[in-house]
Protein backbone atom coordinates (compact mmCIF):
# COMPACT_ATOMS: atom_id res chain seq x y z
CA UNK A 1 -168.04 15.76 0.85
CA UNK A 2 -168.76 15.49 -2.94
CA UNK A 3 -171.18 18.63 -2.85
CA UNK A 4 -168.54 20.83 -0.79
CA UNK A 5 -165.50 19.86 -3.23
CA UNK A 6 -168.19 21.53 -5.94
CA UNK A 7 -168.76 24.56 -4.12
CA UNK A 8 -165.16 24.64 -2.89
CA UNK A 9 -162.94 27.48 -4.67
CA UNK A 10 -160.21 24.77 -6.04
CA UNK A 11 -163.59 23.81 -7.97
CA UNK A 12 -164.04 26.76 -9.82
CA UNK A 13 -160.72 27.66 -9.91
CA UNK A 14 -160.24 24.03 -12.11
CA UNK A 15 -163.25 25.17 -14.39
CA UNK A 16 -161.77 28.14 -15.31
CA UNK A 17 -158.16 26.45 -15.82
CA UNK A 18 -160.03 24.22 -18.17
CA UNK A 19 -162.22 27.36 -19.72
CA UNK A 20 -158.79 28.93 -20.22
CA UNK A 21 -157.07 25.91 -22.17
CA UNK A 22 -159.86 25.35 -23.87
CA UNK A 23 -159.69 28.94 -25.38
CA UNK A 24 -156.00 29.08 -25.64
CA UNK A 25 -156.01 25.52 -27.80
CA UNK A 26 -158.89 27.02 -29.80
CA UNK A 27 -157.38 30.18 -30.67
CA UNK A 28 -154.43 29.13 -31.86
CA UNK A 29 -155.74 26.28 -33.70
CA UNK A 30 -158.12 29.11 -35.57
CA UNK A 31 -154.87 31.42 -35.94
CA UNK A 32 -154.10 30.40 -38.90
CA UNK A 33 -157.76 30.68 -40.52
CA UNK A 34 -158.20 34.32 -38.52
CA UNK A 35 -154.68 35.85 -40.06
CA UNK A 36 -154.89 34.05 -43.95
CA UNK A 37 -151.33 32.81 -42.26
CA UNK A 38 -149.44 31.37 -45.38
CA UNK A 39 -151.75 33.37 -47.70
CA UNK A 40 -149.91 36.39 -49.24
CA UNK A 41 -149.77 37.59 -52.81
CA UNK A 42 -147.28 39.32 -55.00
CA UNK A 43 -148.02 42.86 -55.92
CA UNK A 44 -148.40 43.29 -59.45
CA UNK A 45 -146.02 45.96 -61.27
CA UNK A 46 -149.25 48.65 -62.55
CA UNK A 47 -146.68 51.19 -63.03
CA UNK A 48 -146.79 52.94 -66.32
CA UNK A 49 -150.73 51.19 -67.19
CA UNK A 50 -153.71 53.74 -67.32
CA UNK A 51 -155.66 54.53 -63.53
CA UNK A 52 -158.80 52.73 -64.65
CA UNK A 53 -156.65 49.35 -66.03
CA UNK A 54 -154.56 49.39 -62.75
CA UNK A 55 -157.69 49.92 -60.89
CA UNK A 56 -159.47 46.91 -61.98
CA UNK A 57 -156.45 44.89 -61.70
CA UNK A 58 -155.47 45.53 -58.30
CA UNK A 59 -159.14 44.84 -57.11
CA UNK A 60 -159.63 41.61 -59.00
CA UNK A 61 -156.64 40.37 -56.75
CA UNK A 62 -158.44 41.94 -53.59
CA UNK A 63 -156.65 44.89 -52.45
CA UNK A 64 -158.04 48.23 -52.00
CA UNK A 65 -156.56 51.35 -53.68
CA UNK A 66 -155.93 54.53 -53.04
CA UNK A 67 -154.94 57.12 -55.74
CA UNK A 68 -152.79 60.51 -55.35
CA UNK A 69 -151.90 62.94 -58.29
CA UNK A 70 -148.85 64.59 -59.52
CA UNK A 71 -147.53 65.83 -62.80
CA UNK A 72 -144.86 64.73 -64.84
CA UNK A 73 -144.08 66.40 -68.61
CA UNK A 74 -143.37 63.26 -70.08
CA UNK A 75 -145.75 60.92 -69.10
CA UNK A 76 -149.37 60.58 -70.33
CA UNK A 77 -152.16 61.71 -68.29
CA UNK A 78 -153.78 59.39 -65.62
CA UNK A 79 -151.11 56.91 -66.06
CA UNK A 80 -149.26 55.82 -62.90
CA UNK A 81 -146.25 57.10 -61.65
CA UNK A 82 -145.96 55.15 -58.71
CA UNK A 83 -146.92 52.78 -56.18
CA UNK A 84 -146.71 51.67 -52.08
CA UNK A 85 -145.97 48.75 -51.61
CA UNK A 86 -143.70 48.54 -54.15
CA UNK A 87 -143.90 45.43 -57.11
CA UNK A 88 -143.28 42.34 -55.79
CA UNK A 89 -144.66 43.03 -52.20
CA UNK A 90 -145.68 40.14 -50.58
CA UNK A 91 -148.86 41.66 -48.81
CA UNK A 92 -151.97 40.02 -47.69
CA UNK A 93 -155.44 40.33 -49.46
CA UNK A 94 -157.49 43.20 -48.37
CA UNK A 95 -154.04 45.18 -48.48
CA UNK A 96 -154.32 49.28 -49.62
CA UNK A 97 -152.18 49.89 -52.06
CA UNK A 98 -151.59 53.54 -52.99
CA UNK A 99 -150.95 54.61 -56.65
CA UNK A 100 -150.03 57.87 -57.31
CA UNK A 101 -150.80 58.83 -60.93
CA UNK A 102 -150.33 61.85 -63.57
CA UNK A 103 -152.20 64.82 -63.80
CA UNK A 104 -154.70 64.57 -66.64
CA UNK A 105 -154.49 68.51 -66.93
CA UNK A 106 -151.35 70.12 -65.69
CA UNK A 107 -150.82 72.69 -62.82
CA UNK A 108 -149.82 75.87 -63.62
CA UNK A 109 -146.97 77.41 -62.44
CA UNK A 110 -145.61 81.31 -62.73
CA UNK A 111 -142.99 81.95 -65.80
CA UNK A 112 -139.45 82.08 -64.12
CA UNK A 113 -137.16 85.03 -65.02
CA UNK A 114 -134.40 83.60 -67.09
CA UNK A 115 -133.33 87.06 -68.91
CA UNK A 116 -129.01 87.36 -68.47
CA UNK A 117 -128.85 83.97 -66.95
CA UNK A 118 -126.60 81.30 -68.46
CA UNK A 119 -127.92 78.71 -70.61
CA UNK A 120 -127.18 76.16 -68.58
CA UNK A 121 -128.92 78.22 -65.26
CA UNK A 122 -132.07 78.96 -67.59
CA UNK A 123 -132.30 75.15 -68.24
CA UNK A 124 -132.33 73.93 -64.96
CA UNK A 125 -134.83 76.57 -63.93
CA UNK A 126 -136.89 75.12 -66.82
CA UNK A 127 -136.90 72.15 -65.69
CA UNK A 128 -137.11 72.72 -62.03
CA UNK A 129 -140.34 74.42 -63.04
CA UNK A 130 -141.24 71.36 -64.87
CA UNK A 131 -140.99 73.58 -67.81
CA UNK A 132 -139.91 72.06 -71.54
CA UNK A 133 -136.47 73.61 -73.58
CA UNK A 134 -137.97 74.68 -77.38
CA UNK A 135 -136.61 76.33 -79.73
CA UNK A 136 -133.27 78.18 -79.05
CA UNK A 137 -131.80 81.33 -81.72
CA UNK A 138 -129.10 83.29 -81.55
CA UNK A 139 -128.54 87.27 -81.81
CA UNK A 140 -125.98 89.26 -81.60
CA UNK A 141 -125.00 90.52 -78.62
CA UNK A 142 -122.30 92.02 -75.86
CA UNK A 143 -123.44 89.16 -72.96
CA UNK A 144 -122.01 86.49 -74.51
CA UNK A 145 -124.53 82.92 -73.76
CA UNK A 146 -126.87 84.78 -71.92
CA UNK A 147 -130.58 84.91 -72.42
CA UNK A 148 -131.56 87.50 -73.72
CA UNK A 149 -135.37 86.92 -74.35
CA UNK A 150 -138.08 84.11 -73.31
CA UNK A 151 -140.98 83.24 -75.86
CA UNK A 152 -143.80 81.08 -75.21
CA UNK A 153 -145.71 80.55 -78.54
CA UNK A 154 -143.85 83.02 -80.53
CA UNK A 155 -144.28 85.90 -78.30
CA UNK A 156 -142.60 87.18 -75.23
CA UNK A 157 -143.53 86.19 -72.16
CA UNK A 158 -142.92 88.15 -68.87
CA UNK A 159 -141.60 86.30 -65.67
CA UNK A 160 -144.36 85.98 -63.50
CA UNK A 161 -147.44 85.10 -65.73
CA UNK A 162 -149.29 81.89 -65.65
CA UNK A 163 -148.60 79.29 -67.76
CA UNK A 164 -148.75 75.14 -67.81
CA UNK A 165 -146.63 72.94 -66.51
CA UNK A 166 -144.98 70.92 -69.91
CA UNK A 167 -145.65 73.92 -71.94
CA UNK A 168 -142.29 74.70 -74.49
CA UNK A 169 -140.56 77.89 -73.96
CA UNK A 170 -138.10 79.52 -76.12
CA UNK A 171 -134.88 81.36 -75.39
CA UNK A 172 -132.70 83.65 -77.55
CA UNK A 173 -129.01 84.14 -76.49
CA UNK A 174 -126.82 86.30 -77.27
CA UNK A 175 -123.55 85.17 -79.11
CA UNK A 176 -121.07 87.85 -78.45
CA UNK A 177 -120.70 90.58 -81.06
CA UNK A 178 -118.87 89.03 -83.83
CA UNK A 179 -115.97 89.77 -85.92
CA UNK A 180 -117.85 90.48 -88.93
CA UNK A 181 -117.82 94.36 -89.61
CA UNK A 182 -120.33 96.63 -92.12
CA UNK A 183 -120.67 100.42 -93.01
CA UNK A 184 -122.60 102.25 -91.20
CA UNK A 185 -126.12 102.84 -91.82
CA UNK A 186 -127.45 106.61 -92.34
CA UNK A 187 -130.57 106.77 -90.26
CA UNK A 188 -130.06 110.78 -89.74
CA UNK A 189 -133.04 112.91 -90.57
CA UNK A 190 -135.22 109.25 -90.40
CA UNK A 191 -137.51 109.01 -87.65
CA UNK A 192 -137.09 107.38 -84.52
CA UNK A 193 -139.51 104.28 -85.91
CA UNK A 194 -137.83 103.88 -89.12
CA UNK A 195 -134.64 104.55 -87.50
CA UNK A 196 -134.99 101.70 -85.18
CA UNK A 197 -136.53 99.17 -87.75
CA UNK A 198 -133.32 99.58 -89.81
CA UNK A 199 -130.77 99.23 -87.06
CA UNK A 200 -132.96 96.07 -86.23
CA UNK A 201 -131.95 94.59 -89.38
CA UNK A 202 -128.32 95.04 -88.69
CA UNK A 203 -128.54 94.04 -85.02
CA UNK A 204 -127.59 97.15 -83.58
CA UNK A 205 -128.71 98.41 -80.35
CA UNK A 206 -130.02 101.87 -80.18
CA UNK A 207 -129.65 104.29 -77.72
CA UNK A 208 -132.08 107.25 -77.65
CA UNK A 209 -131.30 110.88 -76.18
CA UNK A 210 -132.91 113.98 -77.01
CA UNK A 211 -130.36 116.20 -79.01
CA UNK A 212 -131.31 119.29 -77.07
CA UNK A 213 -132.93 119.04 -73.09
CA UNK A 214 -134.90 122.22 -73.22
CA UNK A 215 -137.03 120.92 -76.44
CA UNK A 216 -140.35 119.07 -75.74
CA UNK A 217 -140.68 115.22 -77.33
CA UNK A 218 -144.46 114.25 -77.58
CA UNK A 219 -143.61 111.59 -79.51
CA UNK A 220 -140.94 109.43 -79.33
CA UNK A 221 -141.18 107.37 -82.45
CA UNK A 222 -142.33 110.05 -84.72
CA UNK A 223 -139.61 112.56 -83.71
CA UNK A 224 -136.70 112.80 -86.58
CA UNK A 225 -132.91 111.44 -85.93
CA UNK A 226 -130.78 114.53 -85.80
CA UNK A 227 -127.31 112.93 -85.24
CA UNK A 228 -125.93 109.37 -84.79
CA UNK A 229 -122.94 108.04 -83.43
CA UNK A 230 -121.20 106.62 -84.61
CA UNK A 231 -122.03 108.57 -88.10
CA UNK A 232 -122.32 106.71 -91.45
CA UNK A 233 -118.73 108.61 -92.70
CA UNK A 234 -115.94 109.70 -90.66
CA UNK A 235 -114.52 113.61 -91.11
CA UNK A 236 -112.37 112.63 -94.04
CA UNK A 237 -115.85 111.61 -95.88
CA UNK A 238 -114.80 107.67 -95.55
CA UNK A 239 -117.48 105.28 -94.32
CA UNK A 240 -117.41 104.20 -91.05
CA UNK A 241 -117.57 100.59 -90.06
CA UNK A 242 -119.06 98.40 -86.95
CA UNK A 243 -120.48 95.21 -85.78
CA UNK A 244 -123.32 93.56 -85.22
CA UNK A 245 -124.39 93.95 -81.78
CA UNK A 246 -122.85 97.30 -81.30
CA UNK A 247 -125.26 100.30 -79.90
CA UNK A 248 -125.44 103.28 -81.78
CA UNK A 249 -126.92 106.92 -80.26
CA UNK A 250 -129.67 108.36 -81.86
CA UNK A 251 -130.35 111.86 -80.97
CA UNK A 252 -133.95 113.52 -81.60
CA UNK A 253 -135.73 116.21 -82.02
CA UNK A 254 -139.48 116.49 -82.48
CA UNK A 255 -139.92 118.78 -84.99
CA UNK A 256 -136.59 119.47 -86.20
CA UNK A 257 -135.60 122.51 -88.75
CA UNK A 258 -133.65 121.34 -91.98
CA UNK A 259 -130.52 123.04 -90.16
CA UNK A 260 -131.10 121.26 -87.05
CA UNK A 261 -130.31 117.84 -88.70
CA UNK A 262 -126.54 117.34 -89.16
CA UNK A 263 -125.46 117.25 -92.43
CA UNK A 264 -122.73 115.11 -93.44
């Protein structure tokens, strides 16, 4: 009777009822030891150390650490910007956390077109861009606040070209034409290249025709200023007056006679 009940299936099935609470007792009772239950840590704020210091620090504690890039103008280089999970996490050891850190060299991005924008428009496109507002001037002008040129080091620079992220560009606006009035100056029977260096200096905007459309111009800035308007004195021999900002018509000839250049 003994050796049937052993080969019976309630038999076995009561072994593997034991088998089974054995297990189930033993797992749970190693639950705690198998999931570090009890056992998480704070994650420390690295935000704003260098990579390497952040680095170290994170992996003395345990976690692992995965690292992104991005750039940021005013932040140094390789210093982080961010990180998942955020500071003060509670996270278990062994954890990844990801830091996402600034470009040591910046990304370069193409020069946006801010000529007769707004201030204000050109400045958010700067920074957009991640771009940096230098220096600003002022010069005389009809559009009133709107840029008139971008610089980049001094010199112009044309929408489009290359340049680094964080790099300063400059802007000059134009502030309306002003109230300020001032004779005239004479550039008739000057060439076009002196002509336009002394209008320059009285912010005047030159137009340029040629005085008569069968005649041949080879040379633009070495032809000679025939006639101006407006002209430096008025038909009762007073001197006329404008602003700054104004354009004035130069008309040319290349290789004008002494009678081809108005006399006043």
């Amino acid at each position: 009777m003994k050796g049937t009940f052993k080969n019976s299936f309630w038999f076995h099935f009561a072994i593997v009822v034991a088998l089974c609470t054995v297990l189930y007792i033993s797992f749970f009772a190693t639950l705690h030891w198998i999931t570090k239950h009890g056992e998480e840590i704070k994650i420390p704020d690295v935000r704003g150390t260098q990579m390497d210091a952040a680095v170290a620090a994170l992996k003395a504690m345990h976690f692992e650490v995965s690292i992104d890039s991005t750039y940021e103008t005013d932040v140094k280089p390789l210093s982080v910007l961010k990180q998942v999970p955020d500071t003060g996490s509670l996270v278990k050891q062994g954890r990844t956390v990801f830091l996402t850190v600034n470009m040591m060299t910046p990304p370069k991005v193409p020069m946006p077109n801010l000529v007769n924008l707004s201030f204000r428009s050109a400045e958010m496109l700067l920074k957009n861009n991640k771009l940096i507002l230098g220096d600003t001037s002022y010069k005389p002008d009809i559009a009133l606040g709107a840029i008139l040129e971008q610089r980049y080091k001094g010199m112009p620079i044309k929408a489009g070209d290359l340049i680094a992220q964080g790099s300063k560009i400059s802007l000059v606006i134009g502030d309306g034409l002003g109230n300020t009035q001032f004779t005239v100056p004479d550039v008739t029977g000057q060439t076009v290249d002196l002509a336009m260096t002394i209008l320059a200096q009285y912010s005047l905007q030159p137009i340029i025709v040629v005085n008569d459309q069968m005649s041949e111009i080879s040379d633009t800035m070495s032809a000679t200023v025939v006639d101006q308007d407006p002209r430096a004195t008025n038909d009762a021999g007073a001197a006329n007056q404008i602003k700054a900002g104004d354009i004035m018509t130069l008309k040319i000839i290349q290789n004008p006679s002494q009678q081809e250049i108005h006399k006043k």
